[in-house]
PDB file of N, CA and C in Angstrom:
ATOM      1  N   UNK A   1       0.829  -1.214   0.000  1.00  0.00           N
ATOM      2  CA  UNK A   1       0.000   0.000   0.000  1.00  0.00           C
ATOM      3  C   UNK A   1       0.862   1.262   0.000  1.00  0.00           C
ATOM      4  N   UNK A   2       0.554   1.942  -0.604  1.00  0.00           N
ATOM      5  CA  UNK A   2       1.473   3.704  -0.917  1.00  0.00           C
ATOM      6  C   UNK A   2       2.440   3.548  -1.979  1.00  0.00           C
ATOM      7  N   UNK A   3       2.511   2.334  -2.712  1.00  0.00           N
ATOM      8  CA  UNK A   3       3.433   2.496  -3.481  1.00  0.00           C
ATOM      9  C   UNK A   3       3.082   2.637  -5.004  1.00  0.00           C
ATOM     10  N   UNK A   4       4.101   2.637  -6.005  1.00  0.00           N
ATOM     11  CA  UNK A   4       3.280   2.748  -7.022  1.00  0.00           C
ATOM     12  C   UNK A   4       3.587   1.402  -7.812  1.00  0.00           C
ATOM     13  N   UNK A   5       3.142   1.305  -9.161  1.00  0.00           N
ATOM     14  CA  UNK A   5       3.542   0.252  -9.978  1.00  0.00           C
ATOM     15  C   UNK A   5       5.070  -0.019  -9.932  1.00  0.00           C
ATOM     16  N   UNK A   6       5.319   0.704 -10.418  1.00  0.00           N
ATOM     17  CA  UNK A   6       7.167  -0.143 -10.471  1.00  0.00           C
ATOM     18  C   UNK A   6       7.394  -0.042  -8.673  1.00  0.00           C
ATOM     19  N   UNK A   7       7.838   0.149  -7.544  1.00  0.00           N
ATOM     20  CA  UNK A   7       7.532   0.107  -6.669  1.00  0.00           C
ATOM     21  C   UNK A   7       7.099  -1.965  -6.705  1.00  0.00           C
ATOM     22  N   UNK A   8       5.730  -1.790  -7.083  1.00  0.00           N
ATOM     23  CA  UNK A   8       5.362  -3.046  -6.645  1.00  0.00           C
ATOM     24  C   UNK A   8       5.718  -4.033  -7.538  1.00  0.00           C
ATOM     25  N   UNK A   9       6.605  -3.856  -9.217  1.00  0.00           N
ATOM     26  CA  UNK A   9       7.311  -4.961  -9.898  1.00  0.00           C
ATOM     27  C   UNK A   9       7.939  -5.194  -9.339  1.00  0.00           C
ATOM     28  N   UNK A  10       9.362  -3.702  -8.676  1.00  0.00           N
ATOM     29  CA  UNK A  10      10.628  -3.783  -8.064  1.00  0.00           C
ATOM     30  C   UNK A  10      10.298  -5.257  -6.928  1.00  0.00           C
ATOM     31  N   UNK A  11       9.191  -4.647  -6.270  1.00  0.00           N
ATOM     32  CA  UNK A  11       9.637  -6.471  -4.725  1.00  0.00           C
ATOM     33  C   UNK A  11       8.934  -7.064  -5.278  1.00  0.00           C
ATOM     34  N   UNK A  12       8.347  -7.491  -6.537  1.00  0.00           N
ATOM     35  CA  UNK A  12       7.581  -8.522  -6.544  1.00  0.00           C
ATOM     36  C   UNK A  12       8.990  -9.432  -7.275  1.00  0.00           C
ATOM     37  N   UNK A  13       9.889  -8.641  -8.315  1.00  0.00           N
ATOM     38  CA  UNK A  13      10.757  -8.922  -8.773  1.00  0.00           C
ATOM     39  C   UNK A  13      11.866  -9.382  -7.969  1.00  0.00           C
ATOM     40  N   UNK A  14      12.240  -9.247  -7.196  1.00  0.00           N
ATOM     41  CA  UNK A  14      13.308  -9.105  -6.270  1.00  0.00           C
ATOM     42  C   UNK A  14      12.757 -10.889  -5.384  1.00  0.00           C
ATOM     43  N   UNK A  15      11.444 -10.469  -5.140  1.00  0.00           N
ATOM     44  CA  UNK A  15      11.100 -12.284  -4.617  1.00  0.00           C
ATOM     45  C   UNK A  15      11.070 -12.936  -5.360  1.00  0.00           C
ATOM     46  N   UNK A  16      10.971 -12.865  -6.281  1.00  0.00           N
ATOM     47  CA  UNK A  16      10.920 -13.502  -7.709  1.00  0.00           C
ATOM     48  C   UNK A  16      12.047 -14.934  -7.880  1.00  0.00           C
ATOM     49  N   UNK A  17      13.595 -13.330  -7.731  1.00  0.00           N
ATOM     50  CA  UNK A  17      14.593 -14.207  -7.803  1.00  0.00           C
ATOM     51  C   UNK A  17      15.269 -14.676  -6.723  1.00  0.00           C
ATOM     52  N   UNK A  18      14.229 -14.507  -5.724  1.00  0.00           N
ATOM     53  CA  UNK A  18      14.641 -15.064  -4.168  1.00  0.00           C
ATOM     54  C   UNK A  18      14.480 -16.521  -4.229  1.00  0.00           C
ATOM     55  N   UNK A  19      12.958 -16.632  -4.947  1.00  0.00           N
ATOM     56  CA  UNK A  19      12.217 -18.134  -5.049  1.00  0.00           C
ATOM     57  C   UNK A  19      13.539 -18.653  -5.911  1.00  0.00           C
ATOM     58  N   UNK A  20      13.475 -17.993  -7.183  1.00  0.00           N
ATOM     59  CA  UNK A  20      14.027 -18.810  -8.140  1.00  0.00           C
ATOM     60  C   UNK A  20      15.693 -19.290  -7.486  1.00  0.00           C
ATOM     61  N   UNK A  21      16.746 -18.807  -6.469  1.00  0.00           N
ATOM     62  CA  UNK A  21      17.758 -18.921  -6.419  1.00  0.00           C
ATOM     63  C   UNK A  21      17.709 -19.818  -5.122  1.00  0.00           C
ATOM     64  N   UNK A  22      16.284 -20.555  -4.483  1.00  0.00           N
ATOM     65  CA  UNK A  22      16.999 -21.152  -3.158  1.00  0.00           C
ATOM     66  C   UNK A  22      16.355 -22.472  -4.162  1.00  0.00           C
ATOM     67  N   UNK A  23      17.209 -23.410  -3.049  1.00  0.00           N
ATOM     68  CA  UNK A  23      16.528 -24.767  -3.389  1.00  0.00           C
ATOM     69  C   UNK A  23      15.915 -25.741  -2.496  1.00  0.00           C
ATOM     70  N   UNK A  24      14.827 -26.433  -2.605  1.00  0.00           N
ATOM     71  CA  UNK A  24      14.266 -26.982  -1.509  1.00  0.00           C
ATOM     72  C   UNK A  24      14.419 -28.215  -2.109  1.00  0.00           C
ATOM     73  N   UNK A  25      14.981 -28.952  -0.649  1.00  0.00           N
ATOM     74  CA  UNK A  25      15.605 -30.087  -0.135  1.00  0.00           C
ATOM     75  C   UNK A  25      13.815 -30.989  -0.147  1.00  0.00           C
ATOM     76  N   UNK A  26      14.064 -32.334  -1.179  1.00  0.00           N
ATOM     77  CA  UNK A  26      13.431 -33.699  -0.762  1.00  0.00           C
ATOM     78  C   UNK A  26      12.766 -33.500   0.348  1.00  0.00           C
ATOM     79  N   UNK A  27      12.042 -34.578   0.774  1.00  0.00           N
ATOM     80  CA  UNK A  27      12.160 -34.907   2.181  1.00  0.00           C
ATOM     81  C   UNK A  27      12.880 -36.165   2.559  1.00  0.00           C
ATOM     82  N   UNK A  28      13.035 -37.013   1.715  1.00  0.00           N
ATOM     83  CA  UNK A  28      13.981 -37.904   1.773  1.00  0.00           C
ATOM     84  C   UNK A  28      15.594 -37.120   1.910  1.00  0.00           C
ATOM     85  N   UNK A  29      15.890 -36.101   1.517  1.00  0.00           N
ATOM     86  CA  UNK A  29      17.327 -36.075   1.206  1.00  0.00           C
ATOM     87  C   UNK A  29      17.949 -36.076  -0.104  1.00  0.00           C
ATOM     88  N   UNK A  30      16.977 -36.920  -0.648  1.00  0.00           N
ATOM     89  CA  UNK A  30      18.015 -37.495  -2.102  1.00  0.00           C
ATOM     90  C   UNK A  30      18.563 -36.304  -2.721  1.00  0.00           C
ATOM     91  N   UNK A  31      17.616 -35.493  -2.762  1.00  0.00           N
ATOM     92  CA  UNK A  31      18.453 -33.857  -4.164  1.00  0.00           C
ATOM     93  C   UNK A  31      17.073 -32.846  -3.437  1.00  0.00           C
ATOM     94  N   UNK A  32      17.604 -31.383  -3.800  1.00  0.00           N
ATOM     95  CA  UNK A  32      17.333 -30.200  -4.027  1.00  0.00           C
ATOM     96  C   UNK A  32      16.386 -30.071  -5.138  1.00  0.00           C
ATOM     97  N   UNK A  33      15.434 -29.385  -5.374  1.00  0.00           N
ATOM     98  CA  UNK A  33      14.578 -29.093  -6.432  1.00  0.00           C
ATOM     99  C   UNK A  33      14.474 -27.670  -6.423  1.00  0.00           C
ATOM    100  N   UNK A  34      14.472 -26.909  -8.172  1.00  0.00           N
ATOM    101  CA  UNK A  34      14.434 -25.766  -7.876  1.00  0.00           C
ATOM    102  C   UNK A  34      12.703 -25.299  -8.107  1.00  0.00           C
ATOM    103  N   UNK A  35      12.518 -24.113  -8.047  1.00  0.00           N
ATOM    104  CA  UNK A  35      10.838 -24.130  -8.586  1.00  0.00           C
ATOM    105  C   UNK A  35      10.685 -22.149  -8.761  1.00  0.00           C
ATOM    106  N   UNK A  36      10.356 -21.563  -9.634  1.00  0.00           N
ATOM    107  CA  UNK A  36      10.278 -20.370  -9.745  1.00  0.00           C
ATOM    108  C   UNK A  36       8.700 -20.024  -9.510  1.00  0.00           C
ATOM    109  N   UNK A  37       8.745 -18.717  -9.919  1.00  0.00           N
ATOM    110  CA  UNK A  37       7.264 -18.089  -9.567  1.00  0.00           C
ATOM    111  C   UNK A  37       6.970 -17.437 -10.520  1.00  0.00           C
ATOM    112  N   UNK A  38       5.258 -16.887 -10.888  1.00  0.00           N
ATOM    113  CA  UNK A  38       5.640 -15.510 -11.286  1.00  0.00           C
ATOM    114  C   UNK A  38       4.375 -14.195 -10.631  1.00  0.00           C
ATOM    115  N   UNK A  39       4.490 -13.169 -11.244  1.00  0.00           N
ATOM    116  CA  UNK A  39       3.609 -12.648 -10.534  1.00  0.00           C
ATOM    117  C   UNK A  39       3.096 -11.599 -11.211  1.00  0.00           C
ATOM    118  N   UNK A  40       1.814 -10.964 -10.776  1.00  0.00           N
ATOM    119  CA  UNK A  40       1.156  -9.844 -11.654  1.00  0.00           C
ATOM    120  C   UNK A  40       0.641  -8.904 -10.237  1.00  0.00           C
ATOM    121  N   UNK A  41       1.317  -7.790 -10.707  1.00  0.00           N
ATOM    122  CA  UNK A  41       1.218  -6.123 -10.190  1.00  0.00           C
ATOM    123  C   UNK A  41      -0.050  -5.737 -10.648  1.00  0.00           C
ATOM    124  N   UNK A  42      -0.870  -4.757  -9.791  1.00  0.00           N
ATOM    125  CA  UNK A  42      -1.502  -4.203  -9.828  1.00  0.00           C
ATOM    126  C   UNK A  42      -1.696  -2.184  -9.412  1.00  0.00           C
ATOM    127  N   UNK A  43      -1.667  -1.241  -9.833  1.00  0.00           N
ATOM    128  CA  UNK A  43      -2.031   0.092  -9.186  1.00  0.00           C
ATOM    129  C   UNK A  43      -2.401   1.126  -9.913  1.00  0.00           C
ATOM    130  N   UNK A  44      -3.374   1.799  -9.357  1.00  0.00           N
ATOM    131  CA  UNK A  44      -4.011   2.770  -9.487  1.00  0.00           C
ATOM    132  C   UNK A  44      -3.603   4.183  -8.395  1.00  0.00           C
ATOM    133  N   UNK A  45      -4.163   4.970  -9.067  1.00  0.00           N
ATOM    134  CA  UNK A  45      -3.920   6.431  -8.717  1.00  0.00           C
ATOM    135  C   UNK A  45      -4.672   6.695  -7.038  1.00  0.00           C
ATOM    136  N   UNK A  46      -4.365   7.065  -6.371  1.00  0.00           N
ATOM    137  CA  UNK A  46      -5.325   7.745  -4.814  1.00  0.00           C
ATOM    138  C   UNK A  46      -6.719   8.282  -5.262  1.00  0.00           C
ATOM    139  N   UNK A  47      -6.610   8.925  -6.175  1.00  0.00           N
ATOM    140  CA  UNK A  47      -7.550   9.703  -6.778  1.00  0.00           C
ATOM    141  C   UNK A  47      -8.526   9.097  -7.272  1.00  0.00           C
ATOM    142  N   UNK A  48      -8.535   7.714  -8.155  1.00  0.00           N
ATOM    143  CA  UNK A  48      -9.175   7.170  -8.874  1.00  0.00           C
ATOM    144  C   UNK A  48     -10.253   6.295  -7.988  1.00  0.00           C
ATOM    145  N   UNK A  49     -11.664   6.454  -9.148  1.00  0.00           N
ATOM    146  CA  UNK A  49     -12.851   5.455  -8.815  1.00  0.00           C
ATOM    147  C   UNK A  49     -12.829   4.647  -8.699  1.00  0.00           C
ATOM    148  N   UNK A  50     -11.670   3.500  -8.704  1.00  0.00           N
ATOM    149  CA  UNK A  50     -11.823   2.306  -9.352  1.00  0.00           C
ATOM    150  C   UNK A  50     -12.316   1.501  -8.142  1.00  0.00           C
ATOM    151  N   UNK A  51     -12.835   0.235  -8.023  1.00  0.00           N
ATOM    152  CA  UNK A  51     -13.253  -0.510  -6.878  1.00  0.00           C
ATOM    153  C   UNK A  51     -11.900  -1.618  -7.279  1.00  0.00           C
ATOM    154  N   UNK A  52     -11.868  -2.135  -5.530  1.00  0.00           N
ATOM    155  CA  UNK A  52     -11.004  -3.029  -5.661  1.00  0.00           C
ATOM    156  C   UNK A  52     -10.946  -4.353  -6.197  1.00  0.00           C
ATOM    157  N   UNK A  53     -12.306  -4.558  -6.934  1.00  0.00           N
ATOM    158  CA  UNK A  53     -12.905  -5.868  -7.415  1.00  0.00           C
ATOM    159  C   UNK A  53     -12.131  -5.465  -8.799  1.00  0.00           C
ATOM    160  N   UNK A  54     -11.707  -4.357  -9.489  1.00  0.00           N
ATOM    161  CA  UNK A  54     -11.665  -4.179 -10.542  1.00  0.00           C
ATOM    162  C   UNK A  54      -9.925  -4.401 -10.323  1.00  0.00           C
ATOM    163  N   UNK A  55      -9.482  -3.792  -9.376  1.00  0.00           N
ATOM    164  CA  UNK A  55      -8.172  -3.487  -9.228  1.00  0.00           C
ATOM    165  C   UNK A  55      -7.431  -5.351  -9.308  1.00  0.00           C
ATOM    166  N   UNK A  56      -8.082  -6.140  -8.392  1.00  0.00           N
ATOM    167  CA  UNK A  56      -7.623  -7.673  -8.305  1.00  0.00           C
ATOM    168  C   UNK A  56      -8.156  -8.066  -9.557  1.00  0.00           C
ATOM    169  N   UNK A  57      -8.588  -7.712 -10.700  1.00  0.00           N
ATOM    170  CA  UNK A  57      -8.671  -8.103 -11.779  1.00  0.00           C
ATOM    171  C   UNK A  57      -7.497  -7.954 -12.629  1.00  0.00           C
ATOM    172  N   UNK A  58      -7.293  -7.277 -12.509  1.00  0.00           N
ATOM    173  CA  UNK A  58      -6.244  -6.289 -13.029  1.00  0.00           C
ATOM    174  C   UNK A  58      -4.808  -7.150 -12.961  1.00  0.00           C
ATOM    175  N   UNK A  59      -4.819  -7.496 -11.316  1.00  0.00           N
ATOM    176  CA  UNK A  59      -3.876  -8.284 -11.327  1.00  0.00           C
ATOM    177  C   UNK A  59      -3.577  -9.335 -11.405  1.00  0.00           C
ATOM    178  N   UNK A  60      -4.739 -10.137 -11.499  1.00  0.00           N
ATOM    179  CA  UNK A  60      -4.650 -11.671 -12.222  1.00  0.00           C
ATOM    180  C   UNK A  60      -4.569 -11.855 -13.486  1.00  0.00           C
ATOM    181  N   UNK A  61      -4.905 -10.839 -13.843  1.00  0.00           N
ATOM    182  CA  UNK A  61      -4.809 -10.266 -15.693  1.00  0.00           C
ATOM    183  C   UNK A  61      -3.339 -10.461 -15.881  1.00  0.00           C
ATOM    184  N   UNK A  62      -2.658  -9.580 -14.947  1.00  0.00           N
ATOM    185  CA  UNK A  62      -1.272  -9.477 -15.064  1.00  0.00           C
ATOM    186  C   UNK A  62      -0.558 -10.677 -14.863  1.00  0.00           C
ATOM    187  N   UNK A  63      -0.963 -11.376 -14.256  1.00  0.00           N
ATOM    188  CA  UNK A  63      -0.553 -12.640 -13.403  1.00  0.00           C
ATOM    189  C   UNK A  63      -0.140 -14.304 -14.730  1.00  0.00           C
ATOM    190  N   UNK A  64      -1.728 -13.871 -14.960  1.00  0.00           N
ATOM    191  CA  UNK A  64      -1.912 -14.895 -16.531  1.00  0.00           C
ATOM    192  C   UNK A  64      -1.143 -14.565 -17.443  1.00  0.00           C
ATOM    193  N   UNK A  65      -0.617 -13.190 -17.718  1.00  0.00           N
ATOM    194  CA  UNK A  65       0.078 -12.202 -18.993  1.00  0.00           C
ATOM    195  C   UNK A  65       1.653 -12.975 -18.589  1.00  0.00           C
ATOM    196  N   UNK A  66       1.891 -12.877 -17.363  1.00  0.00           N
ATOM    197  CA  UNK A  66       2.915 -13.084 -16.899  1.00  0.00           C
ATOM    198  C   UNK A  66       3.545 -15.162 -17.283  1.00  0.00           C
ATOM    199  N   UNK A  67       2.667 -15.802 -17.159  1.00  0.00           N
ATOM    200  CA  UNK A  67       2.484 -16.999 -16.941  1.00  0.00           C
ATOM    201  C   UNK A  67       2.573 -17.615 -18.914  1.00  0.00           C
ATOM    202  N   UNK A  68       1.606 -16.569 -19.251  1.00  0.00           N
ATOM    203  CA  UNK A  68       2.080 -16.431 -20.842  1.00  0.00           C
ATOM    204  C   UNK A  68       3.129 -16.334 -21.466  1.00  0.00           C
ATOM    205  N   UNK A  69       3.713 -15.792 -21.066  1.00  0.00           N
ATOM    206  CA  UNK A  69       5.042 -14.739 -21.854  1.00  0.00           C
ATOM    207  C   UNK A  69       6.587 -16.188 -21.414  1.00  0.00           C
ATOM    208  N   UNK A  70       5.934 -17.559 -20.210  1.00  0.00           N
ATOM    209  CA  UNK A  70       6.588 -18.050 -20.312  1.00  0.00           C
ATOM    210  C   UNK A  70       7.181 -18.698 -18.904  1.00  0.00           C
ATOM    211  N   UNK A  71       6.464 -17.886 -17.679  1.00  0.00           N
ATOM    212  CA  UNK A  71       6.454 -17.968 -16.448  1.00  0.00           C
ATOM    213  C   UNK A  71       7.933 -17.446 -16.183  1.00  0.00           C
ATOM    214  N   UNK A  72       7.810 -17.307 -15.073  1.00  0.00           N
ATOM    215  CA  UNK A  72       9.313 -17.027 -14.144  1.00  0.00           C
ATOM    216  C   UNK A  72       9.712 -15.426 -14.670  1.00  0.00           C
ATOM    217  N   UNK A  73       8.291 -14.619 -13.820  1.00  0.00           N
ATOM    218  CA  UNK A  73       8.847 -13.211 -14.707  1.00  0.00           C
ATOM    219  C   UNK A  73       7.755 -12.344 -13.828  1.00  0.00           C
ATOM    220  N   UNK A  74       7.593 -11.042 -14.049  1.00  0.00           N
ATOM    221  CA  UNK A  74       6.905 -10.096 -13.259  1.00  0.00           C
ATOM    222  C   UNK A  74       5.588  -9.474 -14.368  1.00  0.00           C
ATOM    223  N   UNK A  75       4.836  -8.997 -14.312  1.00  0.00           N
ATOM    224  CA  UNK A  75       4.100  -8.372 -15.563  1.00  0.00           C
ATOM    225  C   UNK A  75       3.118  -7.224 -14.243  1.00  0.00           C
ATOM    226  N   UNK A  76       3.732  -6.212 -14.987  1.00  0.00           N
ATOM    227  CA  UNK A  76       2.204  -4.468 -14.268  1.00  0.00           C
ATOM    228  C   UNK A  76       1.332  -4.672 -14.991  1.00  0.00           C
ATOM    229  N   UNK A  77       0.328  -3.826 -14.162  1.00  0.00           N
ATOM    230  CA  UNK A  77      -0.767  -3.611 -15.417  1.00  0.00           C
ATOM    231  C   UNK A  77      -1.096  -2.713 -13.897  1.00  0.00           C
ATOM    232  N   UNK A  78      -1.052  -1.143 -15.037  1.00  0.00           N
ATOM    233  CA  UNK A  78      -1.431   0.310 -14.084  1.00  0.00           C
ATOM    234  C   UNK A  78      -2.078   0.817 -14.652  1.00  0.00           C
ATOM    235  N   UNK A  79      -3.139   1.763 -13.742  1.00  0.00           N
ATOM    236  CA  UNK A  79      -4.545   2.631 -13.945  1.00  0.00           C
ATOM    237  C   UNK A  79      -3.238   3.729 -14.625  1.00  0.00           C
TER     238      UNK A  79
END
């Protein structure tokens, strides 16, 4: 909250390559597995009408765009 779009790529990005760089251990032991993420940004202006039903649209929009393009990546989508 208070931030703006890039703002919210910047840490969505930044966890991004947090996920993508650790590795989680089996539970057996045998090996490490890696597993990435991706994610879709959402923001609008203080000013603006928008309802937040519209705004979480917005960002699953982004989310799918993101998942498109190939996964393991960030995608905005700003008022």
């Amino acid at each position: 909250p208070g931030g703006d779009g890039l703002q919210a790529a910047s840490v969505s990005e930044r966890i991004r390559r947090q996920v993508e760089d650790m590795g989680i251990m089996l539970p057996d032991d045998s090996r490490s597995i890696r597993i990435t993420a991706s994610f879709g940004t959402s923001s609008y202006a203080i000013e603006s009408v928008e309802n937040i039903d519209l705004l979480i649209k917005r960002a699953d929009d982004a989310l799918y765009l993101a998942k498109d393009k190939g996964r393991n990546c960030v995608c905005n989508s700003c008022a």
